[in-house]
C-alpha atoms as a PDB file:
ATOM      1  CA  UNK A   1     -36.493-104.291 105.223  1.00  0.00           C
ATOM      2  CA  UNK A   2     -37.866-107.771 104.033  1.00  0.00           C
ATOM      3  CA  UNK A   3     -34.123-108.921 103.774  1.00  0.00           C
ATOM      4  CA  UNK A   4     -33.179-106.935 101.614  1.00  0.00           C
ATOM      5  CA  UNK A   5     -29.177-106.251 101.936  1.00  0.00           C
ATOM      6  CA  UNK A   6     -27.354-102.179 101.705  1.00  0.00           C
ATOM      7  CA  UNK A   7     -24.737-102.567 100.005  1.00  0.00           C
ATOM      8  CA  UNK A   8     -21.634-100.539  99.435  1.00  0.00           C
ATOM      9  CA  UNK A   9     -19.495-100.395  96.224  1.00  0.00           C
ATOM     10  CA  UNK A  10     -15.788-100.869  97.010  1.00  0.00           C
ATOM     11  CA  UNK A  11     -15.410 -96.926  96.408  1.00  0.00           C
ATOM     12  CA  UNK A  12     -18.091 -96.871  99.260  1.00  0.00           C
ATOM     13  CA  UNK A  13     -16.502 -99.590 101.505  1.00  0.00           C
ATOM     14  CA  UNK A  14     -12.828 -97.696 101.281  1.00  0.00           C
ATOM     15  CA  UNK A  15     -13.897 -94.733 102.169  1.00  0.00           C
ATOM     16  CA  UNK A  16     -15.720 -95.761 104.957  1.00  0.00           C
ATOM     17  CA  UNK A  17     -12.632 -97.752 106.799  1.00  0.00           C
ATOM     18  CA  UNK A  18     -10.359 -94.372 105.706  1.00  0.00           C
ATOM     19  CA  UNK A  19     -11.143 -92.057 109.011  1.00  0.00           C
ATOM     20  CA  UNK A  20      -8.433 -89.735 107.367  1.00  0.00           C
ATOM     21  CA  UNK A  21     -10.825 -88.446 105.061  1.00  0.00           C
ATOM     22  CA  UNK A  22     -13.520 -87.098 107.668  1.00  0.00           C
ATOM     23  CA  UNK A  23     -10.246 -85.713 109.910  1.00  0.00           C
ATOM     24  CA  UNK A  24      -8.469 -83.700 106.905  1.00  0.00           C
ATOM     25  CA  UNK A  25     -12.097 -82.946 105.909  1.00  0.00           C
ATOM     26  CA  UNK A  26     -12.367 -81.436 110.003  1.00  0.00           C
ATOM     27  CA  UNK A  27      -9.248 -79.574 109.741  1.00  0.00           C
ATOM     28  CA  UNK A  28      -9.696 -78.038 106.608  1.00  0.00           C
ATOM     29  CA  UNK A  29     -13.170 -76.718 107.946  1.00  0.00           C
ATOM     30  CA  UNK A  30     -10.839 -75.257 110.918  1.00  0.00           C
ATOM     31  CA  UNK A  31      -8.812 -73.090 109.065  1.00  0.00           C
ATOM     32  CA  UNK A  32     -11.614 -71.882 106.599  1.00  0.00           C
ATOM     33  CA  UNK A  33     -13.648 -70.886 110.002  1.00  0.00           C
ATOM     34  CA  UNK A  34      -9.828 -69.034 110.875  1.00  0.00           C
ATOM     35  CA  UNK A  35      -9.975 -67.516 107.684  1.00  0.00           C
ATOM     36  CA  UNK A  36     -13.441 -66.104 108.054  1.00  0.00           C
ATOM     37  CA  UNK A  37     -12.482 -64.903 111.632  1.00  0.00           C
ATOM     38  CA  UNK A  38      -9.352 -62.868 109.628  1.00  0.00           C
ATOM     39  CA  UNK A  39     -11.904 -61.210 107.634  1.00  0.00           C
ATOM     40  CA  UNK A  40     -14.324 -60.634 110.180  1.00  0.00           C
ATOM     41  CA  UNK A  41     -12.022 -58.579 111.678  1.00  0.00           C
ATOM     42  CA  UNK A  42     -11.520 -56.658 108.257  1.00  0.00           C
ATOM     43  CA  UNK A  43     -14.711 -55.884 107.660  1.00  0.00           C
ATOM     44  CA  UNK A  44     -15.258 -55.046 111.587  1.00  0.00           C
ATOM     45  CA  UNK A  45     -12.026 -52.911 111.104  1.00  0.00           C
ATOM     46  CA  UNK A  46     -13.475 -50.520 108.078  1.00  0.00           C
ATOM     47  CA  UNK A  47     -17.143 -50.444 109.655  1.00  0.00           C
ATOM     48  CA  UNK A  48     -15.467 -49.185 112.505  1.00  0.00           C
ATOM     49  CA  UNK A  49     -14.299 -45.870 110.546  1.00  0.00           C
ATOM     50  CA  UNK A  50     -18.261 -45.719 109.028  1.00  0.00           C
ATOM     51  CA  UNK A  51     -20.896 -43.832 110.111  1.00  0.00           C
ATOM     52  CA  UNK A  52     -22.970 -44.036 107.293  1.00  0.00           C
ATOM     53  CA  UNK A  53     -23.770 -47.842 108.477  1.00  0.00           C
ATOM     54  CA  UNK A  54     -27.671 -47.403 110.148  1.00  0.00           C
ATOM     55  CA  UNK A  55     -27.015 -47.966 113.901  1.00  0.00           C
ATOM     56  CA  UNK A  56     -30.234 -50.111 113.889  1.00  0.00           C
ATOM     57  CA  UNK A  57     -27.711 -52.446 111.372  1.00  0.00           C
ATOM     58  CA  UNK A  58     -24.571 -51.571 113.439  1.00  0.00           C
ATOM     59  CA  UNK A  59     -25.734 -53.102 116.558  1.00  0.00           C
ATOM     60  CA  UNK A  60     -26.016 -56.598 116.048  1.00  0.00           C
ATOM     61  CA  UNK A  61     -22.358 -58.849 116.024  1.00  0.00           C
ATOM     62  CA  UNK A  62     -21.510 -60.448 113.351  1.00  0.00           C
ATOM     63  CA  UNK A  63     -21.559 -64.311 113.016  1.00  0.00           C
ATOM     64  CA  UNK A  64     -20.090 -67.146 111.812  1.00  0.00           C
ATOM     65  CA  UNK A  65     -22.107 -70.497 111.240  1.00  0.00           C
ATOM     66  CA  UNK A  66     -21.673 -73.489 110.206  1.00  0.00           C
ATOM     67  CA  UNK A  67     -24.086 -76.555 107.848  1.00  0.00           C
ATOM     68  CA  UNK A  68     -23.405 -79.977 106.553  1.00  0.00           C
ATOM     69  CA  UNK A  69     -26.150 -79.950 103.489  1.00  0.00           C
ATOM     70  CA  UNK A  70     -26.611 -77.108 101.663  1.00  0.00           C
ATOM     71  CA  UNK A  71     -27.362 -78.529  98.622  1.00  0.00           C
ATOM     72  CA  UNK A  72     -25.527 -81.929 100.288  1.00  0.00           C
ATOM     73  CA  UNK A  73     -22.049 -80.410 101.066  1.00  0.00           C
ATOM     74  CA  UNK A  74     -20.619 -78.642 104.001  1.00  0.00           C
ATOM     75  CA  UNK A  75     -20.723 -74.588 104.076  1.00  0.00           C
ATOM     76  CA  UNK A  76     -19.649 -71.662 106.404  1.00  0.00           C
ATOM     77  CA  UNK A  77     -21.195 -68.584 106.275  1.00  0.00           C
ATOM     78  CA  UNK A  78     -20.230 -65.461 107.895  1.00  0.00           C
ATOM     79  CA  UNK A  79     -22.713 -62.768 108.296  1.00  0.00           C
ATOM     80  CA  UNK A  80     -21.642 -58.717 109.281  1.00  0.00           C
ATOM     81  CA  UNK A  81     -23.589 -56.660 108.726  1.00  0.00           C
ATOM     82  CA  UNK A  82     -26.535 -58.878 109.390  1.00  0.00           C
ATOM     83  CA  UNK A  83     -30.009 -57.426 110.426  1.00  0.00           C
ATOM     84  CA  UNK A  84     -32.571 -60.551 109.476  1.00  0.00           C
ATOM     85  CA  UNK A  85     -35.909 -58.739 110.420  1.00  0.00           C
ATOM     86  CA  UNK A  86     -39.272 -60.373 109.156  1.00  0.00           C
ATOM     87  CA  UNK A  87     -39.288 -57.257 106.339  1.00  0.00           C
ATOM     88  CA  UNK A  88     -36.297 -55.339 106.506  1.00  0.00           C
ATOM     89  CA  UNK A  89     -32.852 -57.034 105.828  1.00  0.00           C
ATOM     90  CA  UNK A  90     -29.090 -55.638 105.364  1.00  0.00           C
ATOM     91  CA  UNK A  91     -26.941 -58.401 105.204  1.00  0.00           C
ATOM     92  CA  UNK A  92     -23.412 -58.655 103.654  1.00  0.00           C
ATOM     93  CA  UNK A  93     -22.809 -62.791 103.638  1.00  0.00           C
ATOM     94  CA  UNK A  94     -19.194 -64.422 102.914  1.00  0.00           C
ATOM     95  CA  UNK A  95     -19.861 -67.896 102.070  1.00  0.00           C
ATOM     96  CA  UNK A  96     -17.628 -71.228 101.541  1.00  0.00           C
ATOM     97  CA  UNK A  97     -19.001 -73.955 100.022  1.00  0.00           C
ATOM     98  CA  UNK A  98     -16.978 -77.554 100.116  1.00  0.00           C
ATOM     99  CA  UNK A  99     -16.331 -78.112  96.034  1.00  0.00           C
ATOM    100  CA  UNK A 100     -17.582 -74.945  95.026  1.00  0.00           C
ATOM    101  CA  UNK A 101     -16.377 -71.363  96.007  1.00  0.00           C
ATOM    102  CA  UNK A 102     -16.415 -68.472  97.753  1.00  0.00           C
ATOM    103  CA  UNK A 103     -19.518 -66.301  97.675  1.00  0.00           C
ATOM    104  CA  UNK A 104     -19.861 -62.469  99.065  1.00  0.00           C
ATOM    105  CA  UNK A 105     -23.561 -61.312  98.724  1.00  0.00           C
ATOM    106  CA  UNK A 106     -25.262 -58.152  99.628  1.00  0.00           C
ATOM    107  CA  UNK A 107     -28.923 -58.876 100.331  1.00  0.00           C
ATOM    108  CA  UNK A 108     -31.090 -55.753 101.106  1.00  0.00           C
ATOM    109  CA  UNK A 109     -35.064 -55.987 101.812  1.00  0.00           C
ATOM    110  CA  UNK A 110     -38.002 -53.447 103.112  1.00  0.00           C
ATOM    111  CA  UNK A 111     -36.772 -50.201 104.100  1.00  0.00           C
ATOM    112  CA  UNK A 112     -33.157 -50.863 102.973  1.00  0.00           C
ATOM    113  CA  UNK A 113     -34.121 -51.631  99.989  1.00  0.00           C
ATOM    114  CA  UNK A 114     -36.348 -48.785  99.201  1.00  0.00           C
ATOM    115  CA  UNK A 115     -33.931 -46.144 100.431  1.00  0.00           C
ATOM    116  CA  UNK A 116     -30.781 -47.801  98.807  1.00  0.00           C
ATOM    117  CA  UNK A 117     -32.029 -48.968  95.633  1.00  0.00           C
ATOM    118  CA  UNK A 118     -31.064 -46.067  93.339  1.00  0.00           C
ATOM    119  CA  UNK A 119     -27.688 -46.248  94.564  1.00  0.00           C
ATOM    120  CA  UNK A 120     -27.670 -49.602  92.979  1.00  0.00           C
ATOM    121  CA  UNK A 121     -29.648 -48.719  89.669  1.00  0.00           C
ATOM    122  CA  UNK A 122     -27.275 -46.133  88.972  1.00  0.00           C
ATOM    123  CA  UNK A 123     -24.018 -48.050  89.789  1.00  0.00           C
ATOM    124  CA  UNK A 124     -24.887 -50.833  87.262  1.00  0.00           C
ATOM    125  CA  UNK A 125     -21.634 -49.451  84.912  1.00  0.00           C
ATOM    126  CA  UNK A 126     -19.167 -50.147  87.527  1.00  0.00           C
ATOM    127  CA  UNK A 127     -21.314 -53.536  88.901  1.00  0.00           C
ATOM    128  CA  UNK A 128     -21.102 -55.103  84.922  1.00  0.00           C
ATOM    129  CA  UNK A 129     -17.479 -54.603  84.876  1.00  0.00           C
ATOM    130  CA  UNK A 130     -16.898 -57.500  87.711  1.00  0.00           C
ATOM    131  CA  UNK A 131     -18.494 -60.821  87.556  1.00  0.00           C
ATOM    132  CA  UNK A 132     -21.275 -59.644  90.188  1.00  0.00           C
ATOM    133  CA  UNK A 133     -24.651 -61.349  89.593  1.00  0.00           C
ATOM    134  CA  UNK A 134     -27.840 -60.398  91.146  1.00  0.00           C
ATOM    135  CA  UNK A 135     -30.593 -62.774  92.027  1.00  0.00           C
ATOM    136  CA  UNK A 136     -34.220 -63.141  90.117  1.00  0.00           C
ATOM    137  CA  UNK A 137     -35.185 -65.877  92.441  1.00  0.00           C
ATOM    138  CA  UNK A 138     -38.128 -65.258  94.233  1.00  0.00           C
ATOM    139  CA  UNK A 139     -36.302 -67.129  97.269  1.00  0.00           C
ATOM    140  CA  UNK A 140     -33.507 -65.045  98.964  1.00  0.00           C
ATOM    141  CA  UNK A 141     -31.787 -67.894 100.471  1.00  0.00           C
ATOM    142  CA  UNK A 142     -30.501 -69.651  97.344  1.00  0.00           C
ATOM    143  CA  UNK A 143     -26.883 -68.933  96.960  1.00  0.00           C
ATOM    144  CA  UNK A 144     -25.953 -71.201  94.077  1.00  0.00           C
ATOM    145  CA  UNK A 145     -25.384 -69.480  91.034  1.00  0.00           C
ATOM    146  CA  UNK A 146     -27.009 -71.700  88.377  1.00  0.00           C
ATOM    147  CA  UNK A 147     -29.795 -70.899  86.068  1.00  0.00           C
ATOM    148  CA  UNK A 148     -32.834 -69.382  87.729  1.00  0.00           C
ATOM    149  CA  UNK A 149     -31.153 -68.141  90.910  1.00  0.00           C
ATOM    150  CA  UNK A 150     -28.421 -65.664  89.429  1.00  0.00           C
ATOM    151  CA  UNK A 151     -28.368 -63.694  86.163  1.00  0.00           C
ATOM    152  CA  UNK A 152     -24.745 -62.050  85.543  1.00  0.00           C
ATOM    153  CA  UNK A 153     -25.155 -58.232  85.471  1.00  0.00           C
ATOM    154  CA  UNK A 154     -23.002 -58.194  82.391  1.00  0.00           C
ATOM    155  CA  UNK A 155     -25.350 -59.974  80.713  1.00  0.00           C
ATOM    156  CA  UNK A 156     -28.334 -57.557  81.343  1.00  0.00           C
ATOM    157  CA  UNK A 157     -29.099 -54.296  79.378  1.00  0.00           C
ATOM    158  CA  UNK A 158     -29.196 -51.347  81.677  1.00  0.00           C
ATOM    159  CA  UNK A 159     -33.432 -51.261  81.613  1.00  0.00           C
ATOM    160  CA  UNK A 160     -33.571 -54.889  82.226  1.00  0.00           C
ATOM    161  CA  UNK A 161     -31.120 -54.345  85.186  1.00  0.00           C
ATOM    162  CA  UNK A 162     -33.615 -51.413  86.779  1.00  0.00           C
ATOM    163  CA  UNK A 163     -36.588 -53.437  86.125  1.00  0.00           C
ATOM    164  CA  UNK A 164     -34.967 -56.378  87.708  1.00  0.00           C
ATOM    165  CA  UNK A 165     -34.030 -54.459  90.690  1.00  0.00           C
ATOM    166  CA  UNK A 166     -37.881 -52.597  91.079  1.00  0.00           C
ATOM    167  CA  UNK A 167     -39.901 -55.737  90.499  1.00  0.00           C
ATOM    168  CA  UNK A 168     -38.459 -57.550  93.095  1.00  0.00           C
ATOM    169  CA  UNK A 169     -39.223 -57.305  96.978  1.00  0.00           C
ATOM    170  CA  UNK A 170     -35.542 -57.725  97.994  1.00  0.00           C
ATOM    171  CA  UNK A 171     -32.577 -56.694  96.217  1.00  0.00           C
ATOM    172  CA  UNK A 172     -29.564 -59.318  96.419  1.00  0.00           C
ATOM    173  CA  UNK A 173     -26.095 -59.188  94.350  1.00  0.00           C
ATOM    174  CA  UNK A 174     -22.765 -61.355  94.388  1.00  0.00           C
ATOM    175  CA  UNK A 175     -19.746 -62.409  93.172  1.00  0.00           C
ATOM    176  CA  UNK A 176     -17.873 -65.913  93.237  1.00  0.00           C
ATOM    177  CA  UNK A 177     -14.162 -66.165  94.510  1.00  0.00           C
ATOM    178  CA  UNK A 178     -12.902 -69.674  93.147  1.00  0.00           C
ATOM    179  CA  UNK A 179     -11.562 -71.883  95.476  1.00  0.00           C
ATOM    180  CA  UNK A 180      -8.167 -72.101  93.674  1.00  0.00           C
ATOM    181  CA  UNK A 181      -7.937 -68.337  94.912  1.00  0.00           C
ATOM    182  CA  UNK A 182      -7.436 -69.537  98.104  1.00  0.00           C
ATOM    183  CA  UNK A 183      -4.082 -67.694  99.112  1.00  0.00           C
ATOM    184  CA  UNK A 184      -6.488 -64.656  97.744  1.00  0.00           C
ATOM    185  CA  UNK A 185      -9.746 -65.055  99.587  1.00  0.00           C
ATOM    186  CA  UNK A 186      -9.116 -62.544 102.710  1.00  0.00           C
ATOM    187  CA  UNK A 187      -7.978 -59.471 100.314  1.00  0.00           C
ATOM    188  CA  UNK A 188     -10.905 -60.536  97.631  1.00  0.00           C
ATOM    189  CA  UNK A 189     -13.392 -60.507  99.968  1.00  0.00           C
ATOM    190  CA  UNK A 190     -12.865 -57.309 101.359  1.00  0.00           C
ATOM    191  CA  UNK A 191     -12.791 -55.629  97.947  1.00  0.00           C
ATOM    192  CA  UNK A 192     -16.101 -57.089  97.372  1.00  0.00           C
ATOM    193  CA  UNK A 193     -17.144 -55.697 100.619  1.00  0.00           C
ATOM    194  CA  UNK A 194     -16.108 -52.389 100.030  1.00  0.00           C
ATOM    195  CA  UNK A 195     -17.374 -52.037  96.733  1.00  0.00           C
ATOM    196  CA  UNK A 196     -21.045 -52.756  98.198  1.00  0.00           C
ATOM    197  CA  UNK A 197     -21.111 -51.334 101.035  1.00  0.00           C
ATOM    198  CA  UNK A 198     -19.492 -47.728  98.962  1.00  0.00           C
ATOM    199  CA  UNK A 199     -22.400 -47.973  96.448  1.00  0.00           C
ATOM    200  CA  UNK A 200     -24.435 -48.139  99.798  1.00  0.00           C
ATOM    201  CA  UNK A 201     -23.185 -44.652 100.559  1.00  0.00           C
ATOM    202  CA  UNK A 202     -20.817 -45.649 103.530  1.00  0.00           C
END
């Protein structure tokens, strides 16, 4: 590197020598994945009294996974239902993001989306009421909720809300759970859940 020295400023340098950081960072991690297990089981639970679920979406287990970068911080995401075909999609995804929130997102492509977006036109009355966004990205897997990615449905007149949802090849909604909300997440979630997957016709 023609001698040219890395260096660290003493922030930097502390922080590296403190290996409590990366182990509280570890265990907190644990008990968000033990969280997401909790309401795996919820939302296993209620889609185990549905039949209005396609079996074709039914089938496959749900999943929980684990990154280190999106965006440069850690996430878990838990997927159920989750059907990632190359054009047909019906996902629900619960997402925690280290410094950021919660996330539950419906994301609906192809056939789903054909045969379930009038259910969604019509519900946009009871969708405004919440802070539920939906997506006018062109990209389906950006989950962050600034400018370009999300627009809240609150903020959209009814005919921009049905153009929004025809002129776009998938259809994908959410709502944020703070992370202060933590002692709130598991009961949250599931009402987020529910709500989607009723306008779905389950």
């Amino acid at each position: 590197m023609d001698g040219t020295k890395v260096r660290l400023s003493a922030e930097e340098a502390a922080l590296m020598m403190n290996a409590d950081i990366i182990l509280t960072k570890n265990r907190i991690l644990e008990k968000v994945k033990d969280l997401l297990k909790l309401i795996q089981d919820d939302q296993q639970h209620y889609l185990s009294d549905n039949t209005a679920l396609p079996a074709t979406v039914r089938s496959v287990s749900p999943k929980i996974s684990k990154g280190e970068n999106y965006n440069g911080l850690p996430y878990l995401v838990l997927d159920q239902p989750r059907l990632f075909l190359k054009e047909d999609m019906y996902a629900i995804r619960t997402m925690f993001w280290w410094g950021n929130y919660f996330s539950t997102t419906l994301l609906l492509s192809g056939k789903y989306k054909s045969e379930l977006q009038e259910r969604f036109i019509n519900s946009y009355d009871t969708l405004k009421q919440e802070a539920n966004y939906i997506c006018i990205n062109a990209d389906p897997w950006q989950h962050h909720f600034e400018s370009g990615n999300f627009e809240k449905i609150g903020s959209l007149s009814k005919i921009e809300w049905e153009s929004t949802i025809r002129k776009h090849p998938f259809l994908k909604i959410s709502r944020q759970i703070p992370l202060t909300q933590w002692e709130n997440v598991r009961e949250n979630v599931f009402q987020i859940f529910r709500q989607y997957l009723e306008i779905a016709g389950d």
